[in-house]
Protein backbone atom coordinates (compact mmCIF):
# COMPACT_ATOMS: atom_id res chain seq x y z
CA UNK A 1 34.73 -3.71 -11.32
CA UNK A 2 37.95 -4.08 -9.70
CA UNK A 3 38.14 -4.42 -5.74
CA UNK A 4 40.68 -2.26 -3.61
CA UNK A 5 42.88 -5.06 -2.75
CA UNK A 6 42.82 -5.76 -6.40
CA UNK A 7 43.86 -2.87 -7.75
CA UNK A 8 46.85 -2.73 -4.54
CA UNK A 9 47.59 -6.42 -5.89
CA UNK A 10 48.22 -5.52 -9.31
CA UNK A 11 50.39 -2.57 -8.41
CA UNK A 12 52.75 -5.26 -7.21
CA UNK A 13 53.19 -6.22 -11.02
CA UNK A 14 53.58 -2.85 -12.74
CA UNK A 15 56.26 -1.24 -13.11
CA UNK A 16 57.16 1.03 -15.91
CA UNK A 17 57.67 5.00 -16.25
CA UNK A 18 54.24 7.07 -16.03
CA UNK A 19 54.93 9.49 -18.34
CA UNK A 20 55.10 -9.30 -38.14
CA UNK A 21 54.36 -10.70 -41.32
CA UNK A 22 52.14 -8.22 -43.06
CA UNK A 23 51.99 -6.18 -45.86
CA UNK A 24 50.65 -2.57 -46.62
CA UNK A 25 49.58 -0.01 -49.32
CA UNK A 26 48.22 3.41 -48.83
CA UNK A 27 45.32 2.27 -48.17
CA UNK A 28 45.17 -0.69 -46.74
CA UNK A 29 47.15 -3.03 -43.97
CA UNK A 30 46.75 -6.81 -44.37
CA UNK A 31 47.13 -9.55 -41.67
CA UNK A 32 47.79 -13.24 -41.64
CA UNK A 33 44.61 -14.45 -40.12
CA UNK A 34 44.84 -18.30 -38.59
CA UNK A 35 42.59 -20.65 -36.09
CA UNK A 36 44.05 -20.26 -32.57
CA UNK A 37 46.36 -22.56 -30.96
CA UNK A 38 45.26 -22.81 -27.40
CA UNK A 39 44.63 -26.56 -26.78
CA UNK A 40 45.80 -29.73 -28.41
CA UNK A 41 43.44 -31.28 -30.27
CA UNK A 42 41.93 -35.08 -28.68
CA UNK A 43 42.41 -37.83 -29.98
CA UNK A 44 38.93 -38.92 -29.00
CA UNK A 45 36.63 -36.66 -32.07
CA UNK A 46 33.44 -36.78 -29.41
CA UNK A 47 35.68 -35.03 -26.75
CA UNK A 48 36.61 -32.29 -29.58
CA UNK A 49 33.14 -31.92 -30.59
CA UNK A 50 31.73 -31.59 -26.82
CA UNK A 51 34.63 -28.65 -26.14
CA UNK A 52 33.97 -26.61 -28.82
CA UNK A 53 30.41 -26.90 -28.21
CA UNK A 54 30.64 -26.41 -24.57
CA UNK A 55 32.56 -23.78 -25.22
CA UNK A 56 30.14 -21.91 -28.11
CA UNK A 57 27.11 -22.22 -25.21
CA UNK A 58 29.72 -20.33 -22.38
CA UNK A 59 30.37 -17.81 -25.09
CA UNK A 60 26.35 -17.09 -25.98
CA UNK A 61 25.86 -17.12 -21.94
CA UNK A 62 28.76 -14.15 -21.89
CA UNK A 63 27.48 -12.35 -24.92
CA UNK A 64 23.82 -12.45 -23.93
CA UNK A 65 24.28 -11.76 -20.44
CA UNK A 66 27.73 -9.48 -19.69
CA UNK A 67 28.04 -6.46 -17.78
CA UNK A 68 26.73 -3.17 -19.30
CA UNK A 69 29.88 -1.89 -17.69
CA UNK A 70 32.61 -3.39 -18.75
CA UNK A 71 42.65 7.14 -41.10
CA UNK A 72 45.45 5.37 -41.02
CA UNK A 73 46.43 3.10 -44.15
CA UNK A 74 44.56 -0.01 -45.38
CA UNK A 75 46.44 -2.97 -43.35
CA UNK A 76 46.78 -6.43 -44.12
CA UNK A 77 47.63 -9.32 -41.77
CA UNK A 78 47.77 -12.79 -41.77
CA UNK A 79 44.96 -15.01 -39.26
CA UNK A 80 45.23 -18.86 -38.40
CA UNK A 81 42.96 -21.22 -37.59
CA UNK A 82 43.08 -22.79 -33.85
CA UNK A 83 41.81 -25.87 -32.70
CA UNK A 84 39.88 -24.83 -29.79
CA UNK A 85 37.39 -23.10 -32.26
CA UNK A 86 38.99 -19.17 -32.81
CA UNK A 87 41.32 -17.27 -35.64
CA UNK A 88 44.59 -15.57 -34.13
CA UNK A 89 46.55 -12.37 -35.60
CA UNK A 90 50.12 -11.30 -34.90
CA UNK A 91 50.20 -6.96 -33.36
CA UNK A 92 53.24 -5.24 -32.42
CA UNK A 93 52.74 -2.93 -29.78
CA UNK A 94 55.70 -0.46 -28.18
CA UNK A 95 59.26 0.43 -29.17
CA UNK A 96 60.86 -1.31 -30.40
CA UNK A 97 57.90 -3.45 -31.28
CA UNK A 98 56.95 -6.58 -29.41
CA UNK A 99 54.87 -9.03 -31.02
CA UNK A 100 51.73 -11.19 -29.93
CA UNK A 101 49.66 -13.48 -30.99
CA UNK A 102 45.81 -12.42 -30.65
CA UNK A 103 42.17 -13.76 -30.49
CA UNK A 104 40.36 -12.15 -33.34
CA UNK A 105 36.62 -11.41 -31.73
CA UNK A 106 34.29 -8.92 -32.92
CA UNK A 107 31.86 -9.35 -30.06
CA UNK A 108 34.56 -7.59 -27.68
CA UNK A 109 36.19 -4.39 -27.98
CA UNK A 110 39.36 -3.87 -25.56
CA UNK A 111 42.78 -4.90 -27.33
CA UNK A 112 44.35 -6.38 -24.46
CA UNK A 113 48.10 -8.55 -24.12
CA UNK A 114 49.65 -10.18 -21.72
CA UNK A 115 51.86 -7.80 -19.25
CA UNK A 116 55.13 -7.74 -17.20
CA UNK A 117 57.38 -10.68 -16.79
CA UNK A 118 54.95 -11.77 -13.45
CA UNK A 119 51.58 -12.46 -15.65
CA UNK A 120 49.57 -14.58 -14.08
CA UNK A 121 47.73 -17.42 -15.69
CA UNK A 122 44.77 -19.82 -13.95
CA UNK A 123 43.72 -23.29 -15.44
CA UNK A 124 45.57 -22.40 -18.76
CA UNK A 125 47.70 -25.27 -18.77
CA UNK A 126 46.73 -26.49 -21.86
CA UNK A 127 48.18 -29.12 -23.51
CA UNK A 128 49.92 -27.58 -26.45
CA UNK A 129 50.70 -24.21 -23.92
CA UNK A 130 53.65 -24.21 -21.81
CA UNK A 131 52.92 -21.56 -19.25
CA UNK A 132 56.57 -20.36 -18.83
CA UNK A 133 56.58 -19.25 -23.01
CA UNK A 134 54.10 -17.33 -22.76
CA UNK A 135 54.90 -13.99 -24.64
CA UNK A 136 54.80 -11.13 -22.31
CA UNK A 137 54.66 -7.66 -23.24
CA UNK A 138 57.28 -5.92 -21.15
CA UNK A 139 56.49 -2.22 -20.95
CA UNK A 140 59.30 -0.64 -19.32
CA UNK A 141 61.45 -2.22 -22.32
CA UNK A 142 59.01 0.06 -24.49
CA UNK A 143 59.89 3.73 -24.64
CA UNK A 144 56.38 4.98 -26.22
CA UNK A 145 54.40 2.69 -22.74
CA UNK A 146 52.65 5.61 -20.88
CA UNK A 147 50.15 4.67 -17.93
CA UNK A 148 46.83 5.91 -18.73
CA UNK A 149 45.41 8.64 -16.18
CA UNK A 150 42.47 8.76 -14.38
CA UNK A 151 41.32 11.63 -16.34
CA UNK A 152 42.15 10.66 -20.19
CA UNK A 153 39.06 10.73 -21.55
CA UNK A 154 40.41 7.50 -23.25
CA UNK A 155 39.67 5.93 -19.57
CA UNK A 156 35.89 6.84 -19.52
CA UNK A 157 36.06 4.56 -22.66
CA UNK A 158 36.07 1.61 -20.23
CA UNK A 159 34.01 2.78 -17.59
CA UNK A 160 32.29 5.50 -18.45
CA UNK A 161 31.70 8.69 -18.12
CA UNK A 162 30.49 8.41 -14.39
CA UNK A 163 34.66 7.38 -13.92
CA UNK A 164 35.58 10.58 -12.01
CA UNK A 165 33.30 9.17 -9.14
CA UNK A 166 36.25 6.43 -9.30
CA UNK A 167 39.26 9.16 -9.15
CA UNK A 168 38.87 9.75 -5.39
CA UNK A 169 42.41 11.48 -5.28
CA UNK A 170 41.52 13.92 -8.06
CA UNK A 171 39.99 17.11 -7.95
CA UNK A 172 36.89 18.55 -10.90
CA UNK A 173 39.46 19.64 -13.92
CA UNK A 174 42.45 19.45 -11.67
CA UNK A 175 45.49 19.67 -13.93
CA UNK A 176 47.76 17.91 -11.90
CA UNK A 177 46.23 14.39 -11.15
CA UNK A 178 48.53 11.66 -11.36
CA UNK A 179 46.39 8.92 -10.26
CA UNK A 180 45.79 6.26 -12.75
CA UNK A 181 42.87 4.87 -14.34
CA UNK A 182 41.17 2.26 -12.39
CA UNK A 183 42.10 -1.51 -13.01
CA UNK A 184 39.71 -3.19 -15.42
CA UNK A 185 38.11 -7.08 -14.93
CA UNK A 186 36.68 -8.39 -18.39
CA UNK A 187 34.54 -11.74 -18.79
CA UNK A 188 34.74 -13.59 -21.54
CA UNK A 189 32.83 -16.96 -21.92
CA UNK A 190 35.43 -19.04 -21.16
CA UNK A 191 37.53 -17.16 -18.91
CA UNK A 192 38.50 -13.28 -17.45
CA UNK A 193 41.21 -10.94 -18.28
CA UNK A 194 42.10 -7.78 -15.20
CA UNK A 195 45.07 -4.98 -15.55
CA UNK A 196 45.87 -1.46 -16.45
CA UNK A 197 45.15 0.68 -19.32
CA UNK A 198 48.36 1.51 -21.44
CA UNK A 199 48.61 4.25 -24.66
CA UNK A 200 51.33 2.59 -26.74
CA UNK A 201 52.12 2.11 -30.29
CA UNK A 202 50.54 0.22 -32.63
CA UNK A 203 53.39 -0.54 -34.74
CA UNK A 204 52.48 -2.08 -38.67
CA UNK A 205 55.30 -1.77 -41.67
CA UNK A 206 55.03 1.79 -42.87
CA UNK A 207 52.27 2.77 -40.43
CA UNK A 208 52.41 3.45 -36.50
CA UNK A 209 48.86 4.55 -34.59
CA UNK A 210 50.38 6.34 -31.58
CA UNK A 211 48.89 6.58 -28.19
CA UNK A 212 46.64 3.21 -28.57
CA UNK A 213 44.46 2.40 -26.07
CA UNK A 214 46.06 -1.84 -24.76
CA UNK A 215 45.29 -3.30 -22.11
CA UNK A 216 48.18 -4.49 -19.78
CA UNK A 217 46.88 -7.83 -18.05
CA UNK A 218 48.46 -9.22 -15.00
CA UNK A 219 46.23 -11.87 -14.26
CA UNK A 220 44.13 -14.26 -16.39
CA UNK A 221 41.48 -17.07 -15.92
CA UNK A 222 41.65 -19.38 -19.21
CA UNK A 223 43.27 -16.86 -21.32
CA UNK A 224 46.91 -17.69 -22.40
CA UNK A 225 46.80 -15.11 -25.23
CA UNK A 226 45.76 -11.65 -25.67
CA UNK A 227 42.21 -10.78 -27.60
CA UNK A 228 41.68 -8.14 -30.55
CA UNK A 229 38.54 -6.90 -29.75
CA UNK A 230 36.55 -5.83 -33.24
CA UNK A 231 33.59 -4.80 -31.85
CA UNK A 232 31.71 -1.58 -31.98
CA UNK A 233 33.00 0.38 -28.71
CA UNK A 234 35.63 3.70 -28.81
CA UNK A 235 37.86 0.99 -27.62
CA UNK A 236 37.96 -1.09 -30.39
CA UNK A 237 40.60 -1.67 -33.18
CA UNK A 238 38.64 -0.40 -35.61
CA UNK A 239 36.93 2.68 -33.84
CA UNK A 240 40.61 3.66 -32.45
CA UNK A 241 42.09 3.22 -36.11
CA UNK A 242 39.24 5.07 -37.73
CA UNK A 243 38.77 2.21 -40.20
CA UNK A 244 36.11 2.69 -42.81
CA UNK A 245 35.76 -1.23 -42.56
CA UNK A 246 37.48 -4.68 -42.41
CA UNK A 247 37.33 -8.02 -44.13
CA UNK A 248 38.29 -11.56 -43.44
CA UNK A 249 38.22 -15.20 -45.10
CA UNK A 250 38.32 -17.53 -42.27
CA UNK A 251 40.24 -20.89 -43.59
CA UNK A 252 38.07 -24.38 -42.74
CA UNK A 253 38.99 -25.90 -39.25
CA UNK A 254 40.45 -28.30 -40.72
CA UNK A 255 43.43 -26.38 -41.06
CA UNK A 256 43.26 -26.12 -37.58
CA UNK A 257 47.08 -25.41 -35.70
CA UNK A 258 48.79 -25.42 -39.49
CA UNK A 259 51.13 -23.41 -40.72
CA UNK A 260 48.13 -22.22 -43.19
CA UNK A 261 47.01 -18.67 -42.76
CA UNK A 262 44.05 -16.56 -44.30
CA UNK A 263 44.07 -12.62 -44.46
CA UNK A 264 42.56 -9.89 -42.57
CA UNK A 265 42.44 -6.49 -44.44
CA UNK A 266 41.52 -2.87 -42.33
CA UNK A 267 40.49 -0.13 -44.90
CA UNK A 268 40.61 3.02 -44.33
CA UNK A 269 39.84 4.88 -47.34
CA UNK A 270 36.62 6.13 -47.79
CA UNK A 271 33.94 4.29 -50.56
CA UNK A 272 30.67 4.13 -51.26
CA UNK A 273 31.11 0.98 -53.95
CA UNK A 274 30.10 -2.61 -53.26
CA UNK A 275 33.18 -5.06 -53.32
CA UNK A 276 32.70 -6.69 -56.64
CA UNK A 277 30.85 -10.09 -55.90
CA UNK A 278 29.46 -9.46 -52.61
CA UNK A 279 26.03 -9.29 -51.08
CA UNK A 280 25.08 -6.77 -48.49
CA UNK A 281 22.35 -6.64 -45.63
CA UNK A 282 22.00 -3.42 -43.67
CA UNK A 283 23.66 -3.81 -40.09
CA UNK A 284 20.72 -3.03 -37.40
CA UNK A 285 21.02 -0.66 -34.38
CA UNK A 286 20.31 -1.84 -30.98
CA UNK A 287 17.46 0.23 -29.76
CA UNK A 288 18.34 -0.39 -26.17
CA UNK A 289 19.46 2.81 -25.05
CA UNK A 290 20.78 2.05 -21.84
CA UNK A 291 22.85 -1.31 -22.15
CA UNK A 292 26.27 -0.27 -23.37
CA UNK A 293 27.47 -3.90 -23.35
CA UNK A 294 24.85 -4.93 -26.58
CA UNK A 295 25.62 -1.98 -28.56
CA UNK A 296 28.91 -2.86 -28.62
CA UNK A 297 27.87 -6.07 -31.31
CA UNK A 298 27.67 -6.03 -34.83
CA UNK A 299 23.35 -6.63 -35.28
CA UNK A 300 22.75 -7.95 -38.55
CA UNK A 301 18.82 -8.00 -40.25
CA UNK A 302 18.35 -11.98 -39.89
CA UNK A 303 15.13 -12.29 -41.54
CA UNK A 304 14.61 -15.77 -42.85
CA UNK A 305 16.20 -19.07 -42.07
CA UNK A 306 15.35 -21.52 -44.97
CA UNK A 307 15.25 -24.93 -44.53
CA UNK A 308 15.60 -27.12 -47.90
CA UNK A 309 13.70 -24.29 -49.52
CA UNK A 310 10.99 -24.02 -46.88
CA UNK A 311 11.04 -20.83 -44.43
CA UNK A 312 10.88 -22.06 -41.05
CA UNK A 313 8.44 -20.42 -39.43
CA UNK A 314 10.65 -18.01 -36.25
CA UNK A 315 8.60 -15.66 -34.46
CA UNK A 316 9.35 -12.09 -35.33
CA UNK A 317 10.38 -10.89 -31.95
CA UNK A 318 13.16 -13.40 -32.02
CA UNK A 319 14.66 -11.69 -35.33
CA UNK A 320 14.18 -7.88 -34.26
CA UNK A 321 15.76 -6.71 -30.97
CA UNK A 322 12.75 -4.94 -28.27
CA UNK A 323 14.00 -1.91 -26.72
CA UNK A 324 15.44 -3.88 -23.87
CA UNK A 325 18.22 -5.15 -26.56
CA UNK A 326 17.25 -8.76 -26.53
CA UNK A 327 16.54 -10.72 -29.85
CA UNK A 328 17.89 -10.19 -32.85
CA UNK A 329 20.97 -11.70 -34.57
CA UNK A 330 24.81 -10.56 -34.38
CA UNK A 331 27.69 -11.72 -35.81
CA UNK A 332 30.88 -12.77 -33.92
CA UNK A 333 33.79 -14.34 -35.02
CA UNK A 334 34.61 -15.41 -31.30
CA UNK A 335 32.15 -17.68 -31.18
CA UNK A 336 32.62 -21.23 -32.95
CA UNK A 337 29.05 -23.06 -33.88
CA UNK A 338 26.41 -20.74 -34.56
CA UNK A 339 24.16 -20.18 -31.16
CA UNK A 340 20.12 -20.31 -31.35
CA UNK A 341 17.87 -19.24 -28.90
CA UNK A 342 15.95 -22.84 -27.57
CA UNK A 343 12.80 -21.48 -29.92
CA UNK A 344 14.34 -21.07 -32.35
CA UNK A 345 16.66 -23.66 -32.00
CA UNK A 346 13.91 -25.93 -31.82
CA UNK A 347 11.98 -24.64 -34.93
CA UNK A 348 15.06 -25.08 -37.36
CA UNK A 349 15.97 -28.62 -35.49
CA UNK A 350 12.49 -29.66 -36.36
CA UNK A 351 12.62 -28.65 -40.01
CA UNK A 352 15.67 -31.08 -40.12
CA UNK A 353 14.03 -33.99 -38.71
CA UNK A 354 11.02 -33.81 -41.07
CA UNK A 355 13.34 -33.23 -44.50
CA UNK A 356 15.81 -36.09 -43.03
CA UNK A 357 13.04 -38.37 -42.22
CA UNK A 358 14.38 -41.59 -43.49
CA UNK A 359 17.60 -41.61 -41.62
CA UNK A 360 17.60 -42.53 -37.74
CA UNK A 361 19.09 -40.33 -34.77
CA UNK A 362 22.05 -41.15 -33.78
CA UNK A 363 21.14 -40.74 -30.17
CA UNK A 364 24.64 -42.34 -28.57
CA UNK A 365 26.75 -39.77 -30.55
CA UNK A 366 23.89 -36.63 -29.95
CA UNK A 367 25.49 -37.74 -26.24
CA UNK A 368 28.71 -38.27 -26.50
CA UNK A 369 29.34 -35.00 -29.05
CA UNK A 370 27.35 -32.26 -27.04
CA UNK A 371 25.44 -32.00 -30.71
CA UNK A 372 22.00 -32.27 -32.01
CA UNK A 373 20.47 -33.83 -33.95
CA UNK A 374 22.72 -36.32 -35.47
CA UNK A 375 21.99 -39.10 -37.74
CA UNK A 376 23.07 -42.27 -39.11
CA UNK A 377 24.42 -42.30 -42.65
CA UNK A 378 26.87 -45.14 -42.39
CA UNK A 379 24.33 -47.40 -44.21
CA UNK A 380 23.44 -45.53 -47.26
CA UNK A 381 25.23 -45.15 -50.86
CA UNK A 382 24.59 -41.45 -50.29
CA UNK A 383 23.13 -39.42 -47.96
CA UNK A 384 20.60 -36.01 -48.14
CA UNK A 385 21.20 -32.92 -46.75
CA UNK A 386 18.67 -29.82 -47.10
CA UNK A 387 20.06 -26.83 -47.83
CA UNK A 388 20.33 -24.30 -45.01
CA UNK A 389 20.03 -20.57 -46.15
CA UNK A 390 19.78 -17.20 -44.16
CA UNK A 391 18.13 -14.55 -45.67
CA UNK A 392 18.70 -10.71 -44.75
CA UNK A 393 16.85 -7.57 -44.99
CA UNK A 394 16.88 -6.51 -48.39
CA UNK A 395 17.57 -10.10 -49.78
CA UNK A 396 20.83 -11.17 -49.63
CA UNK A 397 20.80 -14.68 -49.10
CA UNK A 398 23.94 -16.81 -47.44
CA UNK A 399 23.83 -20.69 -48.62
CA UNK A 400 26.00 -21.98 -46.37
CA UNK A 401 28.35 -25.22 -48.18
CA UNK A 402 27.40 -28.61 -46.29
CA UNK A 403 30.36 -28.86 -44.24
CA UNK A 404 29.38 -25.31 -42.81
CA UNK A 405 26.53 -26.61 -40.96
CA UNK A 406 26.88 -30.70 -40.63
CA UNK A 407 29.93 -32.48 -39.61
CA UNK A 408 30.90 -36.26 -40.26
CA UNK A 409 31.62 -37.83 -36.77
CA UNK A 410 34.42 -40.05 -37.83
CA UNK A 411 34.22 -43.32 -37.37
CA UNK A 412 30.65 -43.18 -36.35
CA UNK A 413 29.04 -42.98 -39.30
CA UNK A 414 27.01 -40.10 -38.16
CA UNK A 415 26.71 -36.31 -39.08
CA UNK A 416 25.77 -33.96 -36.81
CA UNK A 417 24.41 -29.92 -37.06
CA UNK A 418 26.81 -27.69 -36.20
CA UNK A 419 24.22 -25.31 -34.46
CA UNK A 420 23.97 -25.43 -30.81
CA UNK A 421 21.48 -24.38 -27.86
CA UNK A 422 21.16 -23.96 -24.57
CA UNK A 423 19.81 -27.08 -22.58
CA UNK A 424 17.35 -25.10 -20.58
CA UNK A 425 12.99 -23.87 -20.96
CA UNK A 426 13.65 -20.59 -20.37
CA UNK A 427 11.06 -17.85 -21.41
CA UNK A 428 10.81 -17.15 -25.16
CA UNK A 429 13.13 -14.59 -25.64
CA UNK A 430 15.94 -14.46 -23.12
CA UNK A 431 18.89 -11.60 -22.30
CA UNK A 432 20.10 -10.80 -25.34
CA UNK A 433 20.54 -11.85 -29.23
CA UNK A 434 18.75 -14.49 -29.90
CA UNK A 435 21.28 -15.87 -32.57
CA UNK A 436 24.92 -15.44 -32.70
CA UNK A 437 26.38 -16.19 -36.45
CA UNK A 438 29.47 -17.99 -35.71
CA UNK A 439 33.10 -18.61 -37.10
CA UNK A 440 32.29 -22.55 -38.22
CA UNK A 441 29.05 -20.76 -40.63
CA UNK A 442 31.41 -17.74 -41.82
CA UNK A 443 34.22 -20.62 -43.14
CA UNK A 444 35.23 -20.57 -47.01
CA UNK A 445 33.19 -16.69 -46.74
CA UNK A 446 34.62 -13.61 -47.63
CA UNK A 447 33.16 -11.53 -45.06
CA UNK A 448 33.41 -7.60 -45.20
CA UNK A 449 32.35 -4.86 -42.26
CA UNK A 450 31.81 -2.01 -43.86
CA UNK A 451 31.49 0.50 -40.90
CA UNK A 452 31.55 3.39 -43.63
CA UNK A 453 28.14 2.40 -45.36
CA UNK A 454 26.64 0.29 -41.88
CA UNK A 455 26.37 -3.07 -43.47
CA UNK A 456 27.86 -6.62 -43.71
CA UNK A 457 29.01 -8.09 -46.94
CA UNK A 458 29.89 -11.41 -47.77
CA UNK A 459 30.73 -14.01 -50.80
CA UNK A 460 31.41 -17.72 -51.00
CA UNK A 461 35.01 -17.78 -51.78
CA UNK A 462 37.97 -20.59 -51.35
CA UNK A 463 39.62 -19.32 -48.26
CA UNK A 464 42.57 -22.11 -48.59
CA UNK A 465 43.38 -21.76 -52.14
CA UNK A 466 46.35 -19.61 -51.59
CA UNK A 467 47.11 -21.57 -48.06
């Protein structure tokens, strides 16, 4: 939580008065959905490789180990594909509306922007981000900005409901309050995020959600652009928009920093049918009762990893969460690669070598990449892959395409799995999920939360054919 010279810093910054290309129907608002343009791609493809996977290990670390503290119509809106691994939307927020670009991440839940003219930004000087462009949302040009109060309920959403502790200048049910809600810090894997809690509008063509809960950052570690937080808390986009559930078909990375753009759709009308074409496994509760930070995730009932056809053999307390919260599988679009605990890791790595027995590791690119195992295919007319397959409660199965799970190195003449570990021995089931389903596995997928019915769909569909 926020320090008191923290909180008197970013008072320096705020000032405002206390008191996009999309489409909709009734129903639903669509949104153009792209990978996120935060670095400039290398022109070395091991240095790529070792960020994003760097990266996807700093994310698990966040996810599996963060504080426990930290009916509208159906919407559609365009997301992009970003080369440091992420998808980006377009929001506009106030009035007249401002927009923003935004991380799409379903393993977060605060919708926060950047704030005031004087945002702060450490190490983001990435290459393709010139630090003086970066949109700012500028509140007191907004007539609908309103500072949230230290006793709006919406501010317990943050910190809970232990905040009044926090509101030393406020009196039990006083009426007359005016001091603010405290100023929030957020980790993420690869940075932080700290400001003020705003209620502004949420402004989409034909549809405005008033008094949305934003977050108004001042200062930010490795975060240039704001993040859409999907997750499970009050905060959320979809708990504050009362969707009934949401669906997006992330493009390949290889469209990475185009002008091509996919669509995410928010629902809110209510249904009991199955999208034609999908298959659905139940989403699972976290039993952990006192770890507000996990419940926040979308748990999904991993209950086979397949191999080629063969089951590889994972221990069942690294598919089911204990009562502490750790195990179990989520799914995050934040993430890049797909994350394995080390035992499991290990297991499916395993399974690899003996189906891809004939081929040798490629140990110098394993090193240079961050990635393992990799092999050498440059010598043979064609190459074998097995089949990789997850299996969910109730049988759904997702065969993932080739590309989902083994990338060509270039040059090299190797291919490497796209699933990464940590480099530690730590003990056999560590804070946390034991397997994060990331964005690379989820490419060319129609994927649907359906928060109405508590389960995941999904489909193998073309993602690029209308790009």
């Amino acid at each position: 939580m926020a320090s008191t010279h923290i909180l008197c810093f970013l008072c320096l910054f705020f000032v405002i008065p206390f008191s996009s290309s999309s489409s909709s129907t009734p129903n639903t608002i669509t949104i153009s959905l792209s990978p996120l343009p935060t670095t400039q791609p290398s022109s070395d493809e091991f240095e790529n490789l070792k960020v994003v996977s760097s990266a996807t290990r700093n994310r698990a670390h966040h996810l599996k180990h963060r504080n426990s503290n930290s009916k509208p119509p159906l919407v559609k809106t365009q997301a992009y594909p970003r080369s440091y691994g992420g998808y980006s939307i377009h929001l506009n927020f106030g009035t007249p509306p401002q927009t923003f670009p935004f991380v799409l991440d379903t393993g977060s839940s605060l919708v926060w922007l950047p704030c005031t003219s004087r945002y702060l930004c450490s190490k983001c000087s990435f290459p393709k981000i010139d630090l003086t462009k970066i949109p700012k949302f500028i509140p007191k040009n907004s007539s609908s900005s309103k500072i949230v109060g230290c006793q709006n309920p919406k501010c317990s959403w943050i910190f809970g409901s232990d905040v009044q502790a926090r509101c030393q200048d406020c009196k039990p049910n006083g009426r007359n309050c005016s001091q603010i809600c405290p100023a929030y810090i957020i980790q993420y894997g690869l940075g932080s995020t700290a400001g003020f809690l705003l209620l502004e509008n949420l402004d989409f063509p034909g549809k405005i959600v008033p008094d949305f809960l934003v977050g108004c950052s001042i200062l930010s570690t490795r975060q240039p652009a704001g993040i859409a937080g999907f997750g499970r808390g009050p905060e959320s986009l979809p708990s504050q928009m009362g969707l009934t559930r949401f669906s997006y078909c992330l493009l390949p990375h290889r469209f990475d920093d185009s002008s091509k753009s996919s669509e995410l759709i928010l629902h809110s009308a209510s249904s009991k049918a199955k999208t034609n074409g999908f298959s659905y496994a139940p989403f699972q509760s976290n039993p952990s009762a006192n770890n507000s930070a996990f419940r926040q995730y979308y748990y999904i009932s991993l209950r086979k990893v397949i191999v080629g056809g063969k089951q590889v053999k994972i221990p069942h307390k690294m598919l089911q969460p204990d009562s502490q919260g750790n195990g179990g599988c989520i799914v995050d679009s934040g993430s890049t690669f797909t994350f394995m605990e080390k035992p499991v890791f290990d297991l499916v790595a395993q399974e690899f070598g003996r189906q891809m027995g004939n081929y040798s590791r490629a140990r110098d690119v394993e090193a240079q990449s961050g990635l393992t195992p990799c092999y050498v295919i440059s010598s043979k007319k064609s190459a074998y892959f097995p089949e990789l397959t997850f299996q969910f409660k109730g049988g759904a199965k997702m065969v993932l395409p080739l590309s989902n799970y083994f990338s060509l190195v270039g040059k090299s003449g190797a291919a490497c799995l796209t699933i990464v570990s940590d480099n530690g021995v730590g003990p056999a089931v560590a804070a946390g999920p034991a397997i994060i389903l990331g964005n690379y596995q989820q490419q060319d997928f129609h994927v649907e939360y359906d928060l109405e019915n508590n389960r995941l769909g999904f489909r193998p569909q073309s993602c690029s054919k209308n790009a």
